[in-house]
Structures are given as C-alpha cells and as structure tokens.
PDB file of N, CA and C in Angstrom:
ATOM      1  N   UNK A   1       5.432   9.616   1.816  1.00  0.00           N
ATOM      2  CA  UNK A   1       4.577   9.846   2.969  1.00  0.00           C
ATOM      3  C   UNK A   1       3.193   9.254   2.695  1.00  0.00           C
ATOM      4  N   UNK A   2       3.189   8.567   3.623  1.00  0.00           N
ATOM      5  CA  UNK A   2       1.688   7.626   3.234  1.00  0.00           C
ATOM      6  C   UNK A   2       0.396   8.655   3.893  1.00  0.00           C
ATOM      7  N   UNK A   3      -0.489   9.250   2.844  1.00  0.00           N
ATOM      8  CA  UNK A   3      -1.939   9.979   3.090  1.00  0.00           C
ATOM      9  C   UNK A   3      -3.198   9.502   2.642  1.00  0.00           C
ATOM     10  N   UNK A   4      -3.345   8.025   3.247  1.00  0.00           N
ATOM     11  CA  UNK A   4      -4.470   7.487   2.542  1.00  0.00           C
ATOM     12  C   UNK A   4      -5.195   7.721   3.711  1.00  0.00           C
ATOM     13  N   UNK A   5      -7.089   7.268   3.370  1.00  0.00           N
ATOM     14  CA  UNK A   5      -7.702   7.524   4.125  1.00  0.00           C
ATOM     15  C   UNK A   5      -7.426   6.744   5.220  1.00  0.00           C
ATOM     16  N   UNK A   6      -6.830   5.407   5.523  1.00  0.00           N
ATOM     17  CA  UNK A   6      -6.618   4.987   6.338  1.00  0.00           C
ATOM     18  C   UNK A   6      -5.464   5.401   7.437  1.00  0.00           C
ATOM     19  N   UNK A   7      -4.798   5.784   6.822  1.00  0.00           N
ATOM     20  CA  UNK A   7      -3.567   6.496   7.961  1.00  0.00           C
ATOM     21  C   UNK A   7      -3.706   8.082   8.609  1.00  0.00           C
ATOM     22  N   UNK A   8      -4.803   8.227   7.808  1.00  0.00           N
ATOM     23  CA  UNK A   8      -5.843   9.711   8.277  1.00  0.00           C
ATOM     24  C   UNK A   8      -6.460   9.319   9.325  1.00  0.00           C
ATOM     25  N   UNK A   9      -7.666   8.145   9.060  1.00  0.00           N
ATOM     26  CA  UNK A   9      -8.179   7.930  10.465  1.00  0.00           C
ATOM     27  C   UNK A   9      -7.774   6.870  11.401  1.00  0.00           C
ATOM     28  N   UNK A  10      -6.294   6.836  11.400  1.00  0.00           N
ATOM     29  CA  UNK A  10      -5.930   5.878  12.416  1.00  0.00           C
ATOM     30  C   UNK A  10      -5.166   7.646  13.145  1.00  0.00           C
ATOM     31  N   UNK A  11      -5.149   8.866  12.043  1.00  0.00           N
ATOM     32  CA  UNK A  11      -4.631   9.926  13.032  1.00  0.00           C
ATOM     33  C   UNK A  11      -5.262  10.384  13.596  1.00  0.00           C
ATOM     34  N   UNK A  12      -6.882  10.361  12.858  1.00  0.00           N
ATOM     35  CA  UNK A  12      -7.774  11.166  13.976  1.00  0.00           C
ATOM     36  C   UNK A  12      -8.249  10.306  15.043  1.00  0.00           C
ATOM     37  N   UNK A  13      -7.444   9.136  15.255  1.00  0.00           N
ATOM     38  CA  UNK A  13      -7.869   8.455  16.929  1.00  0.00           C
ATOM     39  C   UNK A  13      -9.038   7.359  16.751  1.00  0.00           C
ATOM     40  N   UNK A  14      -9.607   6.864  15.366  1.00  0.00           N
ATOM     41  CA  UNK A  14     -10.546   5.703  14.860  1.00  0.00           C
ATOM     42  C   UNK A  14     -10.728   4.758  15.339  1.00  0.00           C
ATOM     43  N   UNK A  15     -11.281   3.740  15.778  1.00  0.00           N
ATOM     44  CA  UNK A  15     -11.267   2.801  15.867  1.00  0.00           C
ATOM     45  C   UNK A  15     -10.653   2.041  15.230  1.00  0.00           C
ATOM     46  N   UNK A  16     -11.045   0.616  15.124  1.00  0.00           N
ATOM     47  CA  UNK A  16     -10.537  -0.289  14.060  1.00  0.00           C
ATOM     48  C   UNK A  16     -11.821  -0.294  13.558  1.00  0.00           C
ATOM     49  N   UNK A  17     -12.813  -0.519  13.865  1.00  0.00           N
ATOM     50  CA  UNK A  17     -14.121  -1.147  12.739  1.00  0.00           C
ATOM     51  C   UNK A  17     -14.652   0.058  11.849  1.00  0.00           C
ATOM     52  N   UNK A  18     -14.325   1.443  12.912  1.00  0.00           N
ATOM     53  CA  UNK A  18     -14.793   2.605  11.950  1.00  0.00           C
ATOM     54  C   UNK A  18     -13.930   2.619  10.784  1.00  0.00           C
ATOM     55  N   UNK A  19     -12.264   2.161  11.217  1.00  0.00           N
ATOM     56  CA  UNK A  19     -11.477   2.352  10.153  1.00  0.00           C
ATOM     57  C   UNK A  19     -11.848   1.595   8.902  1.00  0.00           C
ATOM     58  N   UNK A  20     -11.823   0.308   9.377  1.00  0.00           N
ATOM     59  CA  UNK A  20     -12.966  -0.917   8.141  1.00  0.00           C
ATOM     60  C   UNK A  20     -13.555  -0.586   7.760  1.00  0.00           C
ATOM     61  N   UNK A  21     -14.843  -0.316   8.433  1.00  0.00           N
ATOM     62  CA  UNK A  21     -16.349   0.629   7.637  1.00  0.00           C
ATOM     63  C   UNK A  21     -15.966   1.752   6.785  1.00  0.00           C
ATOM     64  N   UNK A  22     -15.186   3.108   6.852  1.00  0.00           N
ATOM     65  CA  UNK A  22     -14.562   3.611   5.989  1.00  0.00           C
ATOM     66  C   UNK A  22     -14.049   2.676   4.533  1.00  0.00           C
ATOM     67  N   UNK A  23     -13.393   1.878   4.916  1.00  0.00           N
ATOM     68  CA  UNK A  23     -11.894   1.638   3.912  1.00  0.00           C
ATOM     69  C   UNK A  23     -12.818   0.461   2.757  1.00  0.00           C
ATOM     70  N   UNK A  24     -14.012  -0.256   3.524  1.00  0.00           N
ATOM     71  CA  UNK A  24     -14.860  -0.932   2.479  1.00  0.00           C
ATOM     72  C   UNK A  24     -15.771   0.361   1.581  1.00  0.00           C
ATOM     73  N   UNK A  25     -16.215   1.356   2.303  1.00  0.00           N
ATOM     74  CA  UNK A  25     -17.171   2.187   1.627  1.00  0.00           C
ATOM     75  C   UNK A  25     -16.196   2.633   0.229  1.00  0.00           C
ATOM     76  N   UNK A  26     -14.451   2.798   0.695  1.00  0.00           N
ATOM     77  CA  UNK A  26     -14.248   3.807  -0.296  1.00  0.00           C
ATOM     78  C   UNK A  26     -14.161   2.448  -1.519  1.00  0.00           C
ATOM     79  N   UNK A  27     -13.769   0.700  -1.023  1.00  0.00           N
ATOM     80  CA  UNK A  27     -13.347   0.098  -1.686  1.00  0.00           C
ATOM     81  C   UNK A  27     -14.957  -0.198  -2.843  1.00  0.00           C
ATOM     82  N   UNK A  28     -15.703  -0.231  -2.231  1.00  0.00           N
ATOM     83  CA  UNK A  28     -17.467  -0.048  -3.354  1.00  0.00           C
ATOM     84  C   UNK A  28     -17.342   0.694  -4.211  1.00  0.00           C
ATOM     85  N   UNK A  29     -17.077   1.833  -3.590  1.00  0.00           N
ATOM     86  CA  UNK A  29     -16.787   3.181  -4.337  1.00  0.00           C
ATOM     87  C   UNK A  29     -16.025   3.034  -5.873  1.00  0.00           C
ATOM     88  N   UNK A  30     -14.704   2.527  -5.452  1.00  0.00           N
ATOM     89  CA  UNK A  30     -13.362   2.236  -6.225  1.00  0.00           C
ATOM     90  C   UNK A  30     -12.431   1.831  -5.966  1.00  0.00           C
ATOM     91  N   UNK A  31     -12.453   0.081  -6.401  1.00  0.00           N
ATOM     92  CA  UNK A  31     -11.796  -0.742  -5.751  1.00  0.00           C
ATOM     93  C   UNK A  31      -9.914  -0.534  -6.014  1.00  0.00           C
ATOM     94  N   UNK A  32      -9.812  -0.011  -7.063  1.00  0.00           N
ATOM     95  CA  UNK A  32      -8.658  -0.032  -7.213  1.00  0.00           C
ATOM     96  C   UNK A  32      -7.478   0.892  -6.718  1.00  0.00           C
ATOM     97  N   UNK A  33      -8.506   2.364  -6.082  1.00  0.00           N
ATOM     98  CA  UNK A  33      -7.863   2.949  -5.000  1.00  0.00           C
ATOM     99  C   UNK A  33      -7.864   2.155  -3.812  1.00  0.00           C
ATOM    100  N   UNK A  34      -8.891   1.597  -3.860  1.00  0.00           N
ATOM    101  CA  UNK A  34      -8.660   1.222  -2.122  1.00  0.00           C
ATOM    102  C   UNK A  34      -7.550   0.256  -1.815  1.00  0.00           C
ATOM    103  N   UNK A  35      -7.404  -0.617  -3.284  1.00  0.00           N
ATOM    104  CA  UNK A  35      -6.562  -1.466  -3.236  1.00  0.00           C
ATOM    105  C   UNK A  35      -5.534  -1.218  -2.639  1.00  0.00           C
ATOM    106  N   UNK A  36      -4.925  -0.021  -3.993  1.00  0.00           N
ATOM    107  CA  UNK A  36      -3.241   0.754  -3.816  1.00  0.00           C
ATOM    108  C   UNK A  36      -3.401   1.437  -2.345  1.00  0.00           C
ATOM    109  N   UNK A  37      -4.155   1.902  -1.504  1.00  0.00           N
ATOM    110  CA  UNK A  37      -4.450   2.493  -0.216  1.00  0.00           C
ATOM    111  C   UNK A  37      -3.747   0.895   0.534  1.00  0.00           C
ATOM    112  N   UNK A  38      -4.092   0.415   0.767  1.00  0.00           N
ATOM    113  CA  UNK A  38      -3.898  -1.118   1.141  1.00  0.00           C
ATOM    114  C   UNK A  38      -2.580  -1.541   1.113  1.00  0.00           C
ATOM    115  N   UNK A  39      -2.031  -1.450  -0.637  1.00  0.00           N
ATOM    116  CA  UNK A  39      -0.438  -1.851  -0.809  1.00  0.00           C
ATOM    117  C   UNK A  39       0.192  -0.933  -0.192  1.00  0.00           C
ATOM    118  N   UNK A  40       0.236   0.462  -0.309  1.00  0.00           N
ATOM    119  CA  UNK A  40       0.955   1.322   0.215  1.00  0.00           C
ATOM    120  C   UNK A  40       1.278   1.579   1.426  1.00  0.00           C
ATOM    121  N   UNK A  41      -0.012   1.079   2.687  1.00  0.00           N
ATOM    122  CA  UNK A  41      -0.025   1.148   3.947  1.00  0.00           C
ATOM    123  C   UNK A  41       0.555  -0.199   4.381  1.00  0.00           C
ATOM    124  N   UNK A  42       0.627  -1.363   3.228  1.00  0.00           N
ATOM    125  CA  UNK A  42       1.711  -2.405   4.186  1.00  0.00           C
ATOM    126  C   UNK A  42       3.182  -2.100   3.679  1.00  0.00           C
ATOM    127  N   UNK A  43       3.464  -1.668   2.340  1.00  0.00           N
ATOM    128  CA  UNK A  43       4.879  -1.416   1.946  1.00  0.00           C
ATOM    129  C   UNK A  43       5.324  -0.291   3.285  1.00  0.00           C
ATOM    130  N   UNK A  44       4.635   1.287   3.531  1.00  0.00           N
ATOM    131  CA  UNK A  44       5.049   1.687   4.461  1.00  0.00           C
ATOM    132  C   UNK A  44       5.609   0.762   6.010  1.00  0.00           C
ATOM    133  N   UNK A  45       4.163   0.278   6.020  1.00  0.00           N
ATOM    134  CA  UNK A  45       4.363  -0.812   7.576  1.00  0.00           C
ATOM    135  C   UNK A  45       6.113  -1.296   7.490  1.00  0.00           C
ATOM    136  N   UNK A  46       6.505  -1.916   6.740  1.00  0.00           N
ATOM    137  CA  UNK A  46       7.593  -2.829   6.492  1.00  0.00           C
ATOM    138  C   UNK A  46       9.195  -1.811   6.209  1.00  0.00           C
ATOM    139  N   UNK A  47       8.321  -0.584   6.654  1.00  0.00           N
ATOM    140  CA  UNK A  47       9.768   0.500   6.475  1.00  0.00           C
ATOM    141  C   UNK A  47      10.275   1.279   5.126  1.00  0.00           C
ATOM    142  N   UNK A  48       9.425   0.845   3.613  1.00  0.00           N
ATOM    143  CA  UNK A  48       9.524   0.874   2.458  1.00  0.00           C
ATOM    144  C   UNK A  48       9.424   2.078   2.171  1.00  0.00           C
ATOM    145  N   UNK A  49       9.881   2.858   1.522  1.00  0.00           N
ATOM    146  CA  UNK A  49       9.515   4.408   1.160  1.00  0.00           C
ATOM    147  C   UNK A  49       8.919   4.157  -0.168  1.00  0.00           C
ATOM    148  N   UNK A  50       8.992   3.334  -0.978  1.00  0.00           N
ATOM    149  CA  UNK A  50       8.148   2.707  -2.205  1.00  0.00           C
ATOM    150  C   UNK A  50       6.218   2.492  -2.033  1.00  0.00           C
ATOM    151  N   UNK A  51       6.019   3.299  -3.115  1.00  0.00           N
ATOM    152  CA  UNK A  51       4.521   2.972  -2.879  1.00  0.00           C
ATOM    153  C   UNK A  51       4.206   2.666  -4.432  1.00  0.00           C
ATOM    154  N   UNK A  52       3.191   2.134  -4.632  1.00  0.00           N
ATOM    155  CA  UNK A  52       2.277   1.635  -5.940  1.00  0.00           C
ATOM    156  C   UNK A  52       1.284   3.144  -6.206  1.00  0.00           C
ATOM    157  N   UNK A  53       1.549   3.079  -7.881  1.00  0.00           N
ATOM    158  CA  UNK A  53      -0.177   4.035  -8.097  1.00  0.00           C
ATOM    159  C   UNK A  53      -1.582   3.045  -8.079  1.00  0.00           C
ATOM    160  N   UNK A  54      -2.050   3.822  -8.767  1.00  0.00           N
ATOM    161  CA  UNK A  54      -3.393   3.360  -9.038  1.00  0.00           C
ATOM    162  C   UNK A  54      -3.224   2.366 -10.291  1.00  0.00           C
ATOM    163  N   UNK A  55      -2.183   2.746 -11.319  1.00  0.00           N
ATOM    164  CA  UNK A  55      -2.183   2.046 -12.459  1.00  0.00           C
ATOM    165  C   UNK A  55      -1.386   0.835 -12.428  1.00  0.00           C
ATOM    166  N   UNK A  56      -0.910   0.960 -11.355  1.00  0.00           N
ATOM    167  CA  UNK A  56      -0.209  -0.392 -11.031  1.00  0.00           C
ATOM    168  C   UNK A  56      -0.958  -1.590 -10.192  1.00  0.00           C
ATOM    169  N   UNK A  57      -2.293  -1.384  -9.794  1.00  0.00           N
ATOM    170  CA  UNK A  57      -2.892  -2.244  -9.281  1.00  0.00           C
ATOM    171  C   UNK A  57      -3.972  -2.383 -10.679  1.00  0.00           C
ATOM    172  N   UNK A  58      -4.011  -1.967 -11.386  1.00  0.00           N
ATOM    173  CA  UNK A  58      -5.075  -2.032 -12.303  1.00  0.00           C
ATOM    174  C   UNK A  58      -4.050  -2.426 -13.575  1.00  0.00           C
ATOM    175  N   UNK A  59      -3.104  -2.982 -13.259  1.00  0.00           N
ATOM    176  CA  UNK A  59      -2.564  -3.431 -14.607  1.00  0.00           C
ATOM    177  C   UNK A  59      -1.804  -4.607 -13.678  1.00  0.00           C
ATOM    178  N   UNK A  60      -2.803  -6.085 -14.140  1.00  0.00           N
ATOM    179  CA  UNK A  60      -2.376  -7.078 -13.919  1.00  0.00           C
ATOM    180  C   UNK A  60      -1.184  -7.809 -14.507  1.00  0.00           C
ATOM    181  N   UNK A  61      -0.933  -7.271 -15.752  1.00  0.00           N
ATOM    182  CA  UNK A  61       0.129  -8.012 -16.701  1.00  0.00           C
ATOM    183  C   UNK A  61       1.653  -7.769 -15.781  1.00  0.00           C
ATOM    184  N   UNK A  62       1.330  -5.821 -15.530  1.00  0.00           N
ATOM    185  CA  UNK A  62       2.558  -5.919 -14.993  1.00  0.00           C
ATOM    186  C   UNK A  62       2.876  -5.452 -13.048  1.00  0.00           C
ATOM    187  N   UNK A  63       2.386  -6.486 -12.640  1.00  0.00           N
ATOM    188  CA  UNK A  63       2.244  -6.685 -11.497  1.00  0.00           C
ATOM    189  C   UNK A  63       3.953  -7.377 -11.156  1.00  0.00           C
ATOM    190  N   UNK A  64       3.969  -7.944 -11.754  1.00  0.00           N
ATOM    191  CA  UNK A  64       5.803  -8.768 -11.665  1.00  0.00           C
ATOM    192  C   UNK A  64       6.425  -8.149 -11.531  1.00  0.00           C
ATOM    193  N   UNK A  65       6.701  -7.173 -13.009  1.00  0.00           N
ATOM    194  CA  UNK A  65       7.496  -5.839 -12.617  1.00  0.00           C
ATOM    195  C   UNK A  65       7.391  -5.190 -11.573  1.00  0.00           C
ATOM    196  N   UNK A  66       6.278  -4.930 -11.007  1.00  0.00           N
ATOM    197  CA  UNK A  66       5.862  -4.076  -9.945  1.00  0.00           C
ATOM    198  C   UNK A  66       6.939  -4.401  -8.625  1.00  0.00           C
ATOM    199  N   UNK A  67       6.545  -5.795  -8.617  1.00  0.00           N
ATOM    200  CA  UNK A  67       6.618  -6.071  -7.650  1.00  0.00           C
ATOM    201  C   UNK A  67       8.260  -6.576  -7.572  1.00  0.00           C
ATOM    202  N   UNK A  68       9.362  -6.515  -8.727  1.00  0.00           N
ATOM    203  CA  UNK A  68      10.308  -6.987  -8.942  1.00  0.00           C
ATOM    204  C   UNK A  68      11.181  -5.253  -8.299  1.00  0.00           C
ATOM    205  N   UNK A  69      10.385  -4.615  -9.417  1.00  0.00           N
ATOM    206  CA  UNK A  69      11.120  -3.222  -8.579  1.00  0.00           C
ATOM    207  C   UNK A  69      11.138  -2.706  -7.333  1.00  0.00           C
ATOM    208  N   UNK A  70       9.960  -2.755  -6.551  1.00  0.00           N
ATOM    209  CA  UNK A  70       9.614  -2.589  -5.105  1.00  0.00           C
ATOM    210  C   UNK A  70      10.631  -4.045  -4.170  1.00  0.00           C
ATOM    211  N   UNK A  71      11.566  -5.400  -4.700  1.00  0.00           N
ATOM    212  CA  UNK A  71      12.305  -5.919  -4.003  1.00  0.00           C
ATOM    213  C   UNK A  71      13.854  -5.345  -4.601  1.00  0.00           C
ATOM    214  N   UNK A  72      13.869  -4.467  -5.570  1.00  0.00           N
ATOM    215  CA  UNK A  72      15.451  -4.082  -5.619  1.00  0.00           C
ATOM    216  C   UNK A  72      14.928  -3.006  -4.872  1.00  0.00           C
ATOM    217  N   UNK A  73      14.255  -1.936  -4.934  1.00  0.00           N
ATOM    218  CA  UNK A  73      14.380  -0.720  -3.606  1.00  0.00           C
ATOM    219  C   UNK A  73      14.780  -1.786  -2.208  1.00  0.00           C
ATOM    220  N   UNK A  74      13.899  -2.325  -1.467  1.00  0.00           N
ATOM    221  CA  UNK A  74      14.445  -3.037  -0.382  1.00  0.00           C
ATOM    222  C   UNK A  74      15.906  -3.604  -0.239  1.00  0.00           C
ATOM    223  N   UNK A  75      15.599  -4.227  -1.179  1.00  0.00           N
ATOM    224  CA  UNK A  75      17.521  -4.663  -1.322  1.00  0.00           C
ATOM    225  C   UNK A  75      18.524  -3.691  -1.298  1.00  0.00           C
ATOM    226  N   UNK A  76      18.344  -2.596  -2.536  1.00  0.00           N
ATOM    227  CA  UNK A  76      19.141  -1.780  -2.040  1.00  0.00           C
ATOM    228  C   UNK A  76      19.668  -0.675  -1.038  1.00  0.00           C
ATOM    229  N   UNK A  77      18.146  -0.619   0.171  1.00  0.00           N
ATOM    230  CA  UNK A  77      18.360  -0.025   1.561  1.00  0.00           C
ATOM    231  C   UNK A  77      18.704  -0.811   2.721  1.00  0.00           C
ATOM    232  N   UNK A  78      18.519  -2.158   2.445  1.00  0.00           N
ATOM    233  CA  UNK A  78      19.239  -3.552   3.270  1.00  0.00           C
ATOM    234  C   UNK A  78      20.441  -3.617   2.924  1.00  0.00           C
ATOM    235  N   UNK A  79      21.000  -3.280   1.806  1.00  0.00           N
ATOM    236  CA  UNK A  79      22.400  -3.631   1.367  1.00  0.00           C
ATOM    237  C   UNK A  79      22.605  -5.147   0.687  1.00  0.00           C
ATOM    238  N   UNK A  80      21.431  -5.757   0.374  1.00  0.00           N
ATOM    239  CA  UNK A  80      20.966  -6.662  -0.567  1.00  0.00           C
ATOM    240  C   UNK A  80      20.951  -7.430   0.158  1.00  0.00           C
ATOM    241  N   UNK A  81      20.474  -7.670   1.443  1.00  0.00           N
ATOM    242  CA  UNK A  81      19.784  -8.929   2.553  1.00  0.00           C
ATOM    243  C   UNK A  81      18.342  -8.819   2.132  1.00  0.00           C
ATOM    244  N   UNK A  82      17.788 -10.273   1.872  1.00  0.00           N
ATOM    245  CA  UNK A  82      16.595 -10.214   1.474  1.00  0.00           C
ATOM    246  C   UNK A  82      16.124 -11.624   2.622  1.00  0.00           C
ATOM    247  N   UNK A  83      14.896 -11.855   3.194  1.00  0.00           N
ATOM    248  CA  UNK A  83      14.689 -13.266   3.696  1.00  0.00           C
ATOM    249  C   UNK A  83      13.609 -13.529   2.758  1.00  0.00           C
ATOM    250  N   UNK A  84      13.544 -15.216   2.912  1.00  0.00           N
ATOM    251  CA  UNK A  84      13.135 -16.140   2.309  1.00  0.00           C
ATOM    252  C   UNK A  84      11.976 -16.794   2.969  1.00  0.00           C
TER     253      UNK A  84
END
C-alpha cells in the first residue's frame, strides 16, 4: 500500500504544484526518501505491489539487483510477458 506524502496529498484533493512544492521540500530535506517516495509511486502506477526501501536507492552498486528482482515480480504476475 503506497503511503507516501505524495499519495496523501493527491488524497487530500492537492493540486499538482502544491503536490511539487511539498515533494521538493521533503526532497531538500532528504533526498533519498523522496527518491524511494518517487520509485514506489511509479512501480504502484504500473500495477506493481513491489516497492523499494530507502536502502535501495542509496545503494548504487546494487541498483541491478534491485531492479532485476522488481522485473521477476512483474513477470511472475504477467505469467512471464514482459514488453520491450
């Protein structure tokens, strides 16, 4: 269940620029939440029940992995249709 600040104030009825103005303040703040706030709200978008932590945007080495495991979840709720 995606509870970032952004899917908070797209519930309390936000704008878009208030939502921006928020989502840069928290990214000043701490970029690497805001980041994973970011990955998580497009993996949701795309139907994904897979989300990233915090330590996975802050660990560049293993970003591959990351991102190798988050395409076998998809695959395996597609039934291994992937596009190109």
């Amino acid at each position: 269940m995606l509870t970032s600040g952004i899917a908070e104030a797209f519930g309390e009825g936000k704008n878009l620029d208030d939502v921006t103005a928020q989502w840069l303040t928290r990214f000043d703040e701490h970029q690497s939440n805001a980041l994973t706030e970011i990955v998580n709200l497009i993996l949701h978008a795309t139907g994904s029940a897979t989300e990233v932590e915090v330590f996975d945007v802050e660990d560049p080495d293993n970003i591959p992995n990351k991102l190798e495991e988050i395409q076998e979840a998809l695959q395996a709720v597609s039934g291994g249709r992937t596009s190109t």
